[in-house]
PDB file of N, CA and C in Angstrom:
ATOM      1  N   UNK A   1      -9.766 -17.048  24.818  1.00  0.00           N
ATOM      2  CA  UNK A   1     -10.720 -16.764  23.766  1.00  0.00           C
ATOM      3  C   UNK A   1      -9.995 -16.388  22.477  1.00  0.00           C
ATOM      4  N   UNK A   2      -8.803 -15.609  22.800  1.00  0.00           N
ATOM      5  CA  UNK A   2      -8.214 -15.244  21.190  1.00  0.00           C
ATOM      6  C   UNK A   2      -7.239 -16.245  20.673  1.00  0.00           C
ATOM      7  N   UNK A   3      -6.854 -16.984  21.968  1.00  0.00           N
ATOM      8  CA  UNK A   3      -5.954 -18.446  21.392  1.00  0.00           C
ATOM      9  C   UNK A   3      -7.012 -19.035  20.639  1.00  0.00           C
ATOM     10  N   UNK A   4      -8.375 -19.795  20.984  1.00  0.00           N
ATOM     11  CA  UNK A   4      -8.824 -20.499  20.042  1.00  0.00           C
ATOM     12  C   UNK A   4      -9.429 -19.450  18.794  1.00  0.00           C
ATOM     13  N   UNK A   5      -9.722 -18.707  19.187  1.00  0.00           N
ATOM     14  CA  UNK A   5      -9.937 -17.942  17.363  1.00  0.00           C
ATOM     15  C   UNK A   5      -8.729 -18.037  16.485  1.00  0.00           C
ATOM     16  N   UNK A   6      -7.536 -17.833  17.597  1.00  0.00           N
ATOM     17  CA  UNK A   6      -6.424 -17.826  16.054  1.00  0.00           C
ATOM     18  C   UNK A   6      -6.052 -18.993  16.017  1.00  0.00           C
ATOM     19  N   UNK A   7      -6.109 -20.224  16.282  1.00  0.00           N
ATOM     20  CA  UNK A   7      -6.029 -21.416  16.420  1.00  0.00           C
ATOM     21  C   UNK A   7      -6.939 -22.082  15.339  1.00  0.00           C
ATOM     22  N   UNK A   8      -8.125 -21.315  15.301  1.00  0.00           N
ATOM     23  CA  UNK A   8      -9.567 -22.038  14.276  1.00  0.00           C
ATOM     24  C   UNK A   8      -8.846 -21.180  13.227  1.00  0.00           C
ATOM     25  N   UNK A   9      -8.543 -19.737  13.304  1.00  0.00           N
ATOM     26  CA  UNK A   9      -8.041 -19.015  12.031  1.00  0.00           C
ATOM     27  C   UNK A   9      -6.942 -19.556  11.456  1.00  0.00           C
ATOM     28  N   UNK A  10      -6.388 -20.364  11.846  1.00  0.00           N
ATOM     29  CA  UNK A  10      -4.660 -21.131  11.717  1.00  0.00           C
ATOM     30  C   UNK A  10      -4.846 -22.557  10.764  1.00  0.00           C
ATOM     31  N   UNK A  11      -5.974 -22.760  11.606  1.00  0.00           N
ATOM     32  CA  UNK A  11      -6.571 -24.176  11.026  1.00  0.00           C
ATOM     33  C   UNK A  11      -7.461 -24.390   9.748  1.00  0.00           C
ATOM     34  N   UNK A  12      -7.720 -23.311   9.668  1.00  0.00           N
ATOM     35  CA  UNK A  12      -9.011 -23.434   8.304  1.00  0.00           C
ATOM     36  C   UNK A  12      -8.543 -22.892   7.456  1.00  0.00           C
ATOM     37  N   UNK A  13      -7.068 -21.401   7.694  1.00  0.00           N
ATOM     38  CA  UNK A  13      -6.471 -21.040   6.630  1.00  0.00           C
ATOM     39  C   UNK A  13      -5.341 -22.167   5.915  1.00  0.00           C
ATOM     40  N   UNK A  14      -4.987 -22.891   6.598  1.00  0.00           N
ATOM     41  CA  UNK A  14      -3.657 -23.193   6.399  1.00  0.00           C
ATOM     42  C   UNK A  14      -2.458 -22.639   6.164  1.00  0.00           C
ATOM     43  N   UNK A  15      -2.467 -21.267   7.371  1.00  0.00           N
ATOM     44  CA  UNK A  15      -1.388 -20.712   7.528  1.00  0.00           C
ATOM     45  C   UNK A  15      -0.747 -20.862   9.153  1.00  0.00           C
ATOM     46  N   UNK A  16       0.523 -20.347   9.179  1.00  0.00           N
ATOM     47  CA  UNK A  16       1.222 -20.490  10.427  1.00  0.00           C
ATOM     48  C   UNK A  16       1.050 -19.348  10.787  1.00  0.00           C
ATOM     49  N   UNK A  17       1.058 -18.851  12.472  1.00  0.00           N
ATOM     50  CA  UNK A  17       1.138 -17.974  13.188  1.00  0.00           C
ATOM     51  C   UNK A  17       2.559 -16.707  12.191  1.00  0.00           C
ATOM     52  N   UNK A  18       3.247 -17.447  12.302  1.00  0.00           N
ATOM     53  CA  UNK A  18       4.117 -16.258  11.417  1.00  0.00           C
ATOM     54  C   UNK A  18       3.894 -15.375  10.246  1.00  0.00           C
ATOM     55  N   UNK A  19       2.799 -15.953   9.153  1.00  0.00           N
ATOM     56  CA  UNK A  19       2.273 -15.981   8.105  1.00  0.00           C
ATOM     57  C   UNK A  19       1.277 -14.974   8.332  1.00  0.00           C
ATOM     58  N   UNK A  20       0.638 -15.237   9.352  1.00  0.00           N
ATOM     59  CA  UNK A  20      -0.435 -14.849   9.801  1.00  0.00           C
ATOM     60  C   UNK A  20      -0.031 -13.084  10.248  1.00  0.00           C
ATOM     61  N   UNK A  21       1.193 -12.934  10.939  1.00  0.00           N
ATOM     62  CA  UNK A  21       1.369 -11.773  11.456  1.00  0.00           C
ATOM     63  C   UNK A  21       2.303 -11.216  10.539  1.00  0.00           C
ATOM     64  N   UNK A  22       2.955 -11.983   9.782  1.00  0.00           N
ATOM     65  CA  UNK A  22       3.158 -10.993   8.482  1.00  0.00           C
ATOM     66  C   UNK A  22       2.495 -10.390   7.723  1.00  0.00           C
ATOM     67  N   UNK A  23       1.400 -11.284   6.976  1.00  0.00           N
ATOM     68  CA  UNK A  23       0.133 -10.711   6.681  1.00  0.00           C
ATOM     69  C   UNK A  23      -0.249  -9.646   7.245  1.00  0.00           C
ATOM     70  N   UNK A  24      -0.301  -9.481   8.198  1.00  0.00           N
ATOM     71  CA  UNK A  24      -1.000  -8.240   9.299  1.00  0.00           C
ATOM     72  C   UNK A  24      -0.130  -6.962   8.875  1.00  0.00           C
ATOM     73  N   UNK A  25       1.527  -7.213   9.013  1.00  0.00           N
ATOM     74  CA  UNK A  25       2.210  -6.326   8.914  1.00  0.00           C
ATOM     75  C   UNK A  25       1.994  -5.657   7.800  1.00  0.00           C
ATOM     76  N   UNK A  26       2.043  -6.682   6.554  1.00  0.00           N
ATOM     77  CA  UNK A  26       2.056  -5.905   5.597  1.00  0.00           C
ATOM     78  C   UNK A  26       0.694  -4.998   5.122  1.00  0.00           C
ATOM     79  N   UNK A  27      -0.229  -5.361   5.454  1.00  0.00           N
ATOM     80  CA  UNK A  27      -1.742  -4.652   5.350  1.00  0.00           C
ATOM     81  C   UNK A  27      -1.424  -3.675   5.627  1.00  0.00           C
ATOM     82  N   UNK A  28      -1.024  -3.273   6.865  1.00  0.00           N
ATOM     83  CA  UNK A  28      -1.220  -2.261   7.618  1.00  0.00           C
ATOM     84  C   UNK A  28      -0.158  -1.069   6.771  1.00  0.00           C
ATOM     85  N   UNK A  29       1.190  -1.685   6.037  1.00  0.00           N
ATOM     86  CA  UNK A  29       2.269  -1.281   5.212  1.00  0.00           C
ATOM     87  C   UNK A  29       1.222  -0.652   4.083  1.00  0.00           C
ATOM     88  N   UNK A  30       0.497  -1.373   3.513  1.00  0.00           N
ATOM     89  CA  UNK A  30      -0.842  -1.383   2.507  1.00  0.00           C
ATOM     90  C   UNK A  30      -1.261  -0.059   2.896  1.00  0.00           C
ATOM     91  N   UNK A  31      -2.275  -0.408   3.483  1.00  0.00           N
ATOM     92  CA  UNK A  31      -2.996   1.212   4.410  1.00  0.00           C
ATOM     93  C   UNK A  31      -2.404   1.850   4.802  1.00  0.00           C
ATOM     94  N   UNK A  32      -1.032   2.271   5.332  1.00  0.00           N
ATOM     95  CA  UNK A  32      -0.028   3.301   5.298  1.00  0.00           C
ATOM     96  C   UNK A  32      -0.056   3.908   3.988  1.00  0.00           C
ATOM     97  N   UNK A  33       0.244   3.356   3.115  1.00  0.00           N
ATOM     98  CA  UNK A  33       0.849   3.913   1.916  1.00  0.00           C
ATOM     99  C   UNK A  33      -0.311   4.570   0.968  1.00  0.00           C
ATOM    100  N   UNK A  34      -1.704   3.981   1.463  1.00  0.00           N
ATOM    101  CA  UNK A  34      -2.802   4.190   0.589  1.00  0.00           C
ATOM    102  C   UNK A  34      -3.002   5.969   1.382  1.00  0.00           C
ATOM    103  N   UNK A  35      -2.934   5.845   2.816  1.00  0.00           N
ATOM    104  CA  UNK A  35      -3.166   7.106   3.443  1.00  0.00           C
ATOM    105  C   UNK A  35      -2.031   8.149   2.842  1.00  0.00           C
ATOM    106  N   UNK A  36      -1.365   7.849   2.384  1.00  0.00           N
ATOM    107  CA  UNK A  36      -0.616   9.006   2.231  1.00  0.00           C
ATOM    108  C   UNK A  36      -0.571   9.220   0.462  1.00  0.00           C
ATOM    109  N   UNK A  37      -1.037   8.133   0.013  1.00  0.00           N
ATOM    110  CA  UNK A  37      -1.422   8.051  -2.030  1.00  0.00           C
ATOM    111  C   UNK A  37      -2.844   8.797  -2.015  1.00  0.00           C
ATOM    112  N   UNK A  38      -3.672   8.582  -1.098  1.00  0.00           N
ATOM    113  CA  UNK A  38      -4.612   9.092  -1.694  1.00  0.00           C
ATOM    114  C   UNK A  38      -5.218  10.688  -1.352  1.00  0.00           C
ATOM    115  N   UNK A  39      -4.441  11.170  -0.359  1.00  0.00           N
ATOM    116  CA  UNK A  39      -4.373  12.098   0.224  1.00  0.00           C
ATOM    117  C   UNK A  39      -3.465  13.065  -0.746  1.00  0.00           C
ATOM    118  N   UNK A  40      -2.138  12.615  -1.153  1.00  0.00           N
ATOM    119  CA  UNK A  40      -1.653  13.140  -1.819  1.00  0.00           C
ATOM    120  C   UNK A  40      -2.461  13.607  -3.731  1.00  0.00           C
ATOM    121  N   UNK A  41      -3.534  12.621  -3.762  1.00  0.00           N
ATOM    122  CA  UNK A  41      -4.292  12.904  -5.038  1.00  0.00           C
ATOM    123  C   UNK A  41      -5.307  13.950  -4.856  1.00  0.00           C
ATOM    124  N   UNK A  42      -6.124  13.562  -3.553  1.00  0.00           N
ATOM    125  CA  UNK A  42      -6.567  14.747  -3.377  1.00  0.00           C
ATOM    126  C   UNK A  42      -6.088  15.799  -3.331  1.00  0.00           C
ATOM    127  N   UNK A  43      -5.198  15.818  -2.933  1.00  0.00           N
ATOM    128  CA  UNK A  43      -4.222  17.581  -2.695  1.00  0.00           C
ATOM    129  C   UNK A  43      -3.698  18.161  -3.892  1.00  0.00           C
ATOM    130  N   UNK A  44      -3.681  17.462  -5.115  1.00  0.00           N
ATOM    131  CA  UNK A  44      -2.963  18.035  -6.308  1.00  0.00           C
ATOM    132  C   UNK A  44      -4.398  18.133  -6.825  1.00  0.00           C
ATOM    133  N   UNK A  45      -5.322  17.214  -6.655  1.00  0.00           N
ATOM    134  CA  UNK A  45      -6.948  17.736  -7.323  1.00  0.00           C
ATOM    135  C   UNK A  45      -7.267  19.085  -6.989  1.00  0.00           C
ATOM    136  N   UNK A  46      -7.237  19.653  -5.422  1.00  0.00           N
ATOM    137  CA  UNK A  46      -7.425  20.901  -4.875  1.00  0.00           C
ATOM    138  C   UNK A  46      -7.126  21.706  -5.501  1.00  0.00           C
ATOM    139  N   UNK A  47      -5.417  21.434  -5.358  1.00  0.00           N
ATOM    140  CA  UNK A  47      -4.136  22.650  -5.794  1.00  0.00           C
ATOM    141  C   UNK A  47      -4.681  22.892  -7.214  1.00  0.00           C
ATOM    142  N   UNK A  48      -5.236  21.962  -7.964  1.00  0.00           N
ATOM    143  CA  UNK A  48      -5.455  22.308  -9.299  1.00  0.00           C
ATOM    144  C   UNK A  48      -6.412  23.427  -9.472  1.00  0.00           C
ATOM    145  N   UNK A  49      -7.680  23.011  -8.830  1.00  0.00           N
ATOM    146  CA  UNK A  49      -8.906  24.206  -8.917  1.00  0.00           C
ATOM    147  C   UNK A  49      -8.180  25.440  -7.917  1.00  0.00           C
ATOM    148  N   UNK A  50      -7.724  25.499  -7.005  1.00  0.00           N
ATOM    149  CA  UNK A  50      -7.613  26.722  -6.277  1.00  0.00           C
ATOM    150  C   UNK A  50      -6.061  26.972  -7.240  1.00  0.00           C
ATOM    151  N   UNK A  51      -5.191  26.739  -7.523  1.00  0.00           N
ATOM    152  CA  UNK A  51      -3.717  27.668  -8.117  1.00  0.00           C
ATOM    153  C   UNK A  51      -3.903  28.033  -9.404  1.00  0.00           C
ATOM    154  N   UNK A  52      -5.059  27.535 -10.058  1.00  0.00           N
ATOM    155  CA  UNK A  52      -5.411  28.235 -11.542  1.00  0.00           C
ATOM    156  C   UNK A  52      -6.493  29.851 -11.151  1.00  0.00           C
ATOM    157  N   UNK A  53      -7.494  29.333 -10.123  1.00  0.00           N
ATOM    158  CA  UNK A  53      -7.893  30.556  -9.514  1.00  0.00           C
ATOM    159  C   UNK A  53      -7.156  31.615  -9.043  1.00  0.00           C
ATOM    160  N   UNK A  54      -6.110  30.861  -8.013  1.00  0.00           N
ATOM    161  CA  UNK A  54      -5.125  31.594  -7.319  1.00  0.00           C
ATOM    162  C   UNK A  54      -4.483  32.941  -8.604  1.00  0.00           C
ATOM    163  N   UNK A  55      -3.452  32.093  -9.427  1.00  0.00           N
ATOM    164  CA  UNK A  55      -2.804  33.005 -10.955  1.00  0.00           C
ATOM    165  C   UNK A  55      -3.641  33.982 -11.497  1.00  0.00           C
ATOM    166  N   UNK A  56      -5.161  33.326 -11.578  1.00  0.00           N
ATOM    167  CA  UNK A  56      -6.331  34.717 -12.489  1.00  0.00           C
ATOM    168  C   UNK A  56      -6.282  35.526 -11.292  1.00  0.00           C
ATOM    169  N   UNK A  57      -6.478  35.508 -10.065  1.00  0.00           N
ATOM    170  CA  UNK A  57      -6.960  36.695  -8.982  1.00  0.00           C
ATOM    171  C   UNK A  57      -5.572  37.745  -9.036  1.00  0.00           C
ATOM    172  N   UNK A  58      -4.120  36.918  -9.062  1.00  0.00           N
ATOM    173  CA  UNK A  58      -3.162  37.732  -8.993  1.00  0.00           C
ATOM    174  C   UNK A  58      -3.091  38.431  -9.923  1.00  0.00           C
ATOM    175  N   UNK A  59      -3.207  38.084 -11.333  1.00  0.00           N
ATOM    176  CA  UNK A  59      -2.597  38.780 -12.584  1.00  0.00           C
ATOM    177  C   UNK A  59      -3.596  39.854 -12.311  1.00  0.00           C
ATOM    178  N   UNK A  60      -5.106  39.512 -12.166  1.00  0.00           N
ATOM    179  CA  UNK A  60      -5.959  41.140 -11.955  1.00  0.00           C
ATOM    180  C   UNK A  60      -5.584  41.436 -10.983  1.00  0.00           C
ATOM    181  N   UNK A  61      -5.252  41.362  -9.903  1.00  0.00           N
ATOM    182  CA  UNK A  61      -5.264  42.222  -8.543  1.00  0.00           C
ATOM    183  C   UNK A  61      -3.595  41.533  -7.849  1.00  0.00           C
ATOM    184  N   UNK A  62      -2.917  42.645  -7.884  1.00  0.00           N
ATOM    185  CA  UNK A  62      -1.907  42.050  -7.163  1.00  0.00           C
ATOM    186  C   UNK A  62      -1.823  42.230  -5.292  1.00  0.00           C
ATOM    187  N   UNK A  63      -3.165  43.293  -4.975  1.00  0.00           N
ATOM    188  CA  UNK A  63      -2.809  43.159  -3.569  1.00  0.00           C
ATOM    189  C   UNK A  63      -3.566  41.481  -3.220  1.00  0.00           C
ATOM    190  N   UNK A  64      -3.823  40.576  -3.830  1.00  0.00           N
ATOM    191  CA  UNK A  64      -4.421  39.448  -3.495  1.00  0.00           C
ATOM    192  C   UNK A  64      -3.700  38.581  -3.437  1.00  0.00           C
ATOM    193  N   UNK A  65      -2.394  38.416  -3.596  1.00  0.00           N
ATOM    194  CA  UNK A  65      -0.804  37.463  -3.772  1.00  0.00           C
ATOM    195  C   UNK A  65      -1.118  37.137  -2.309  1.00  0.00           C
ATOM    196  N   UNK A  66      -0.742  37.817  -0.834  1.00  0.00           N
ATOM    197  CA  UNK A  66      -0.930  37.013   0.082  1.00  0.00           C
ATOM    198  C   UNK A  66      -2.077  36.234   0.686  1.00  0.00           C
ATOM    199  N   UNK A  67      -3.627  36.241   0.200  1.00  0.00           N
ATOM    200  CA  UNK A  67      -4.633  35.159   0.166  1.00  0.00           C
ATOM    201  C   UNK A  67      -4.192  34.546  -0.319  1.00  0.00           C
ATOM    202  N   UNK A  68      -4.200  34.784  -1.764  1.00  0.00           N
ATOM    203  CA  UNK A  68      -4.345  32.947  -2.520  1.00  0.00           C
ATOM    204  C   UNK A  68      -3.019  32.497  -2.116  1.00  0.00           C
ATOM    205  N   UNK A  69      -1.905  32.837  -1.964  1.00  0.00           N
ATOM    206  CA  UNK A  69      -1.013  32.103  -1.300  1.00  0.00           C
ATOM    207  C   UNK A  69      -1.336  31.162   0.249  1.00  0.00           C
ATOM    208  N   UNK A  70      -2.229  31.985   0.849  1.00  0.00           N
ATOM    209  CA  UNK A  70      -2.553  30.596   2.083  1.00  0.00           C
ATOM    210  C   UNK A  70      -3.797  30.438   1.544  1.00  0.00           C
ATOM    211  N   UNK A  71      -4.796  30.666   0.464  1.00  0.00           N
ATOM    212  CA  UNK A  71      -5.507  29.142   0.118  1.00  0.00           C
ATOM    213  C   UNK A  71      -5.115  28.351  -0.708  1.00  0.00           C
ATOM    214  N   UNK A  72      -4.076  28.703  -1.512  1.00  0.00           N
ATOM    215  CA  UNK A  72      -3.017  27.504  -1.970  1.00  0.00           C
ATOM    216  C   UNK A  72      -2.187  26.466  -0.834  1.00  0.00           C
ATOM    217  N   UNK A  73      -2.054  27.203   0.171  1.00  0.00           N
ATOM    218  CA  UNK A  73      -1.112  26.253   1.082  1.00  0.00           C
ATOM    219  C   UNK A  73      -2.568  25.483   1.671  1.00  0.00           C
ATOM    220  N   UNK A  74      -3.415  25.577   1.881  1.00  0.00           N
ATOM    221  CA  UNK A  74      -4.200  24.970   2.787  1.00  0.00           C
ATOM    222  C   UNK A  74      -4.527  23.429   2.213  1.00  0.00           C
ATOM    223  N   UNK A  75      -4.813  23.304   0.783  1.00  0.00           N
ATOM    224  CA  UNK A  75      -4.789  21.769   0.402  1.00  0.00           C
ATOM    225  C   UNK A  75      -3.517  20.858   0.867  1.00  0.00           C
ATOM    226  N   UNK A  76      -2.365  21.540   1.468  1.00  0.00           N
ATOM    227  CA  UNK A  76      -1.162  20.777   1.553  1.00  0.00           C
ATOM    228  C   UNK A  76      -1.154  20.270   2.882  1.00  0.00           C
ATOM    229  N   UNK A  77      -2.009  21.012   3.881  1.00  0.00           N
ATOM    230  CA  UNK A  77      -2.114  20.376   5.293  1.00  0.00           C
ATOM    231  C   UNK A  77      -3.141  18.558   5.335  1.00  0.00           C
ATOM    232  N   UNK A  78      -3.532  18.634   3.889  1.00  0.00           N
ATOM    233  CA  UNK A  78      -4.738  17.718   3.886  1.00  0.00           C
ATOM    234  C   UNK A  78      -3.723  16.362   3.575  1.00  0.00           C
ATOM    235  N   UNK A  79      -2.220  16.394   3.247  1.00  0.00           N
ATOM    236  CA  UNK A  79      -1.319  15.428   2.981  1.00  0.00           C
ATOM    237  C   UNK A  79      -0.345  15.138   4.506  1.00  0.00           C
ATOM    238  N   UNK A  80      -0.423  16.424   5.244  1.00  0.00           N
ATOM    239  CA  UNK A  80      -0.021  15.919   6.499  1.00  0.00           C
ATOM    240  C   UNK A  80      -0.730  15.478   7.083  1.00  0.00           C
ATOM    241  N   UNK A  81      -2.041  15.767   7.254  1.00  0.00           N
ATOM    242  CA  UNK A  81      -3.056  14.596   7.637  1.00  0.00           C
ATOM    243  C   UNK A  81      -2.384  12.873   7.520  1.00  0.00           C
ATOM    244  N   UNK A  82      -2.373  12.655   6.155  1.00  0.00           N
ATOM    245  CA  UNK A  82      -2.272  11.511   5.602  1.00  0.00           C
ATOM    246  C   UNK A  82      -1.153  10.920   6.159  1.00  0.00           C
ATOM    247  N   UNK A  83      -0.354  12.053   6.443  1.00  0.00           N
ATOM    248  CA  UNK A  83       1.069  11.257   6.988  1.00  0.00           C
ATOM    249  C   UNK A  83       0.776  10.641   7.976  1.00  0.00           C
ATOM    250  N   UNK A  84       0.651  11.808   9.084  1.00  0.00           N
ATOM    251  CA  UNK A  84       0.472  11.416  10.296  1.00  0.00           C
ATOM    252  C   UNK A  84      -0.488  10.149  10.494  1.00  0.00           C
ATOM    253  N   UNK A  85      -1.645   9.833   9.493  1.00  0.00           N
ATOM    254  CA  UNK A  85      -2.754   8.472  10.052  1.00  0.00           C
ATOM    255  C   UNK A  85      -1.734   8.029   9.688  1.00  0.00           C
ATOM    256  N   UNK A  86      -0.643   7.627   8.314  1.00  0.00           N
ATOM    257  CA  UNK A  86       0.542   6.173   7.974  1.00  0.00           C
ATOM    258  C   UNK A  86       1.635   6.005   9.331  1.00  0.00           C
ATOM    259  N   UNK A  87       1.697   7.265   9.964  1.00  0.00           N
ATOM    260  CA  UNK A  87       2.347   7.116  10.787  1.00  0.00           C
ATOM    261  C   UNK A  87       2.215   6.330  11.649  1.00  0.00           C
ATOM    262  N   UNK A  88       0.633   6.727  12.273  1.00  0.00           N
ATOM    263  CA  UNK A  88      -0.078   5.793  13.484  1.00  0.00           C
ATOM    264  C   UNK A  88      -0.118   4.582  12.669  1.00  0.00           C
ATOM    265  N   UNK A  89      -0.102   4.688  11.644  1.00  0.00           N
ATOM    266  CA  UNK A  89      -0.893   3.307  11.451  1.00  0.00           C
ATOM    267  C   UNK A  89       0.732   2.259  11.180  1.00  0.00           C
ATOM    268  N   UNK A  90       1.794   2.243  11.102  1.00  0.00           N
ATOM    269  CA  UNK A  90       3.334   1.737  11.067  1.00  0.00           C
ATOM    270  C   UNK A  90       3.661   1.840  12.500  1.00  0.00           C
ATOM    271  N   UNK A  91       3.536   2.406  13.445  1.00  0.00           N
ATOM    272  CA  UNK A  91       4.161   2.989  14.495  1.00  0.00           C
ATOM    273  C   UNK A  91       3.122   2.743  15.660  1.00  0.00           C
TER     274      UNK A  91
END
C-alpha cells in the first residue's frame, strides 16, 4: 500500500525516491529550527514584560530579589521546551 502511494507520489511529482527523502529531511531540519526560533521569541516577549516588572518590584522592595528572580527564570524553561520538540523532531 505505501509502495504504490510513493510510486503515484514519484510519478506525478517528477521526483526520485532520493529527492523525495531529502525533502523530508530537510522539513523536518525546517520544523526543528522553527521550534526552537519561535520559542525563543516567545521567551524574550515574556522576559520583557516580567524583567521590567521584575527591576520596579526590586528597586521598591529588596526582600523581593529572590521571586522575581524565579519568575524571570520561568520564561526560559519555555525554550527548553523548544529544544527538546527540535530534538525529537532531528533525532
Amino acid at each position: 500500500m505505501a509502495v504504490e502511494e510513493t510510486t503515484v507520489a514519484v510519478a506525478t511529482a517528477g521526483m526520485t525516491v532520493e529527492m523525495i527523502k531529502a525533502s523530508q529531511l530537510g522539513m523536518r531540519a525546517i520544523a526543528a529550527a522553527m521550534a526552537v526560533g519561535l520559542t525563543g521569541v516567545a521567551a524574550a516577549i515574556a522576559e520583557y514584560g516580567i524583567g521590567s516588572a521584575a527591576v520596579g518590584a526590586t528597586a521598591e522592595n529588596k526582600d523581593v530579589f529572590g521571586l522575581v528572580l524565579l519568575l524571570t527564570v520561568i520564561p526560559e524553561t519555555i525554550v527548553i521546551f523548544g529544544l527538546v520538540v527540535a530534538l525529537l523532531l532531528l533525532f
